[in-house]
Protein backbone atom coordinates (compact mmCIF):
# COMPACT_ATOMS: atom_id res chain seq x y z
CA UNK A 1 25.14 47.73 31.89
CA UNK A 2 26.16 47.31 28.41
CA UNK A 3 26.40 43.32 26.99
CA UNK A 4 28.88 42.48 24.72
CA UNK A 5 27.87 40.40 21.61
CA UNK A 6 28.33 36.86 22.13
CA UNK A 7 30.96 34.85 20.68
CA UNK A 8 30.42 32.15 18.10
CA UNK A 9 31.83 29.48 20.41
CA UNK A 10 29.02 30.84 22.58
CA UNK A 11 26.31 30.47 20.18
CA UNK A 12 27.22 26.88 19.35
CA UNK A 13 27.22 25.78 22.76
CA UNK A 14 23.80 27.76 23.42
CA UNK A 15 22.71 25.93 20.37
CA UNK A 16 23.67 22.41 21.78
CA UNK A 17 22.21 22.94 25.17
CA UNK A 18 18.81 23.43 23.91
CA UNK A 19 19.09 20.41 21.51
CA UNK A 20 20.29 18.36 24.78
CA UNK A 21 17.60 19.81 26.62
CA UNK A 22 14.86 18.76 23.66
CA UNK A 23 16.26 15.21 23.44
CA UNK A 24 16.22 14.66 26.89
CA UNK A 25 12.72 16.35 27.64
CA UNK A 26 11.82 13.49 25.32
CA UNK A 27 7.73 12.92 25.13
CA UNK A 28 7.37 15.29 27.87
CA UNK A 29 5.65 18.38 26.75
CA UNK A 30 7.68 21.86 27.01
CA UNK A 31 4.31 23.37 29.41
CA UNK A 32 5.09 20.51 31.76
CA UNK A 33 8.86 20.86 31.89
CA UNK A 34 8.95 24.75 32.74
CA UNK A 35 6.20 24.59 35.09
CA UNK A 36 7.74 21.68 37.26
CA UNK A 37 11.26 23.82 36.53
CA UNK A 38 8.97 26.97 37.80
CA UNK A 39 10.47 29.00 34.66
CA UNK A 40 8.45 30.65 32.10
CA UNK A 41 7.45 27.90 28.92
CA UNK A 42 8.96 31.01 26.86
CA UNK A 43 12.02 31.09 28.67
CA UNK A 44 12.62 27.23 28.34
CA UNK A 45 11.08 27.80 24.26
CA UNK A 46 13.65 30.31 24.01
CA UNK A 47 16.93 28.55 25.33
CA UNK A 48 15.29 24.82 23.67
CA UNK A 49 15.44 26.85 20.05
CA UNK A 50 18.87 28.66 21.16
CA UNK A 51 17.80 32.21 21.36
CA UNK A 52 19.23 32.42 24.73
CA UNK A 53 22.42 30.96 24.37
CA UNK A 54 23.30 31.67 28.02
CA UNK A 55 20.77 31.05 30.48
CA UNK A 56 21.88 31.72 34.17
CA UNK A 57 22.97 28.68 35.64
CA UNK A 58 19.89 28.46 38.17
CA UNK A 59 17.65 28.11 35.25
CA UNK A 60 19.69 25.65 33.74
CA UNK A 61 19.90 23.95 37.19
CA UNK A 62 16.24 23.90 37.38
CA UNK A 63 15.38 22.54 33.84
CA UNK A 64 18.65 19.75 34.24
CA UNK A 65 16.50 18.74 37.45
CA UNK A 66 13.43 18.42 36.49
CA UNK A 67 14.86 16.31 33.81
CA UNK A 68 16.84 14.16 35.72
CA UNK A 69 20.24 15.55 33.90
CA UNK A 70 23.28 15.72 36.03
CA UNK A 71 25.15 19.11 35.83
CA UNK A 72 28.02 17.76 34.90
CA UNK A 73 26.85 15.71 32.27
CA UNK A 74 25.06 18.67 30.84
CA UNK A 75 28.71 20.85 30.89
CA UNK A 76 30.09 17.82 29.60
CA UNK A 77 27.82 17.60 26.78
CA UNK A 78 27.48 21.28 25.61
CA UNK A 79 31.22 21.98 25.79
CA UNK A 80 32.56 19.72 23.04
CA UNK A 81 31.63 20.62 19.39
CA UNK A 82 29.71 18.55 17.66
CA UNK A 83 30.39 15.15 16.15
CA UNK A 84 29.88 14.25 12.78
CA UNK A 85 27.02 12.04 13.14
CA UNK A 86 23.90 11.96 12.03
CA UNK A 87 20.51 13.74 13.90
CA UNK A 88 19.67 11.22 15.44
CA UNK A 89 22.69 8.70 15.66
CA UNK A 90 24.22 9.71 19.50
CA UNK A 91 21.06 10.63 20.95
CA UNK A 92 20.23 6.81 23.01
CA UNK A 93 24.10 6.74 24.04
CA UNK A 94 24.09 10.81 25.35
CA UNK A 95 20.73 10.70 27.05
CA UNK A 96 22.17 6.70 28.46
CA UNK A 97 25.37 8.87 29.24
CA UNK A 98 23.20 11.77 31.18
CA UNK A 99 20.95 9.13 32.97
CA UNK A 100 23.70 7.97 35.07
């Protein structure tokens, strides 16, 4: 089976998941995470830093349950380009957003 080479849209919203997935892992340490997610600390490493812009979806299931992020929320999140904000300026309101 031959891949075809993702698209930038793809890439960008690879690249948000994993920085949703680092803010939200928080103080939690990535070992931790993927273990209680039963994935590979590589694997979540790999999709945190955006090298695997499209995880299958029961990976990202796994990882969004172990920390506590509804699905939907997560789609939510990744799917709209980014805001012109600061680093750090939306990251209390989207993980207050992704807690309920």
């Amino acid at each position: 089976m031959v891949r075809l080479p993702l698209t930038p849209a793809e890439i960008e919203r690879g690249q948000r998941l994993g920085a949703l997935l680092r803010r939200a892992r928080a103080g939690r340490s990535m070992l931790e995470v993927a273990l209680a997610a039963c994935v590979s600390p590589e694997t979540l490493r790999k999709i945190e830093s955006g090298r695997v812009a499209t995880p299958a979806f029961p990976t990202i299931a796994a990882i969004a349950d172990v920390l506590d992020l509804s699905l939907d929320a997560v789609w939510a999140e990744i799917s709209q380009p980014e805001r012109d904000v600061g680093p750090t300026a939306s990251i209390p309101n989207t993980l207050e957003r992704l807690a309920s």
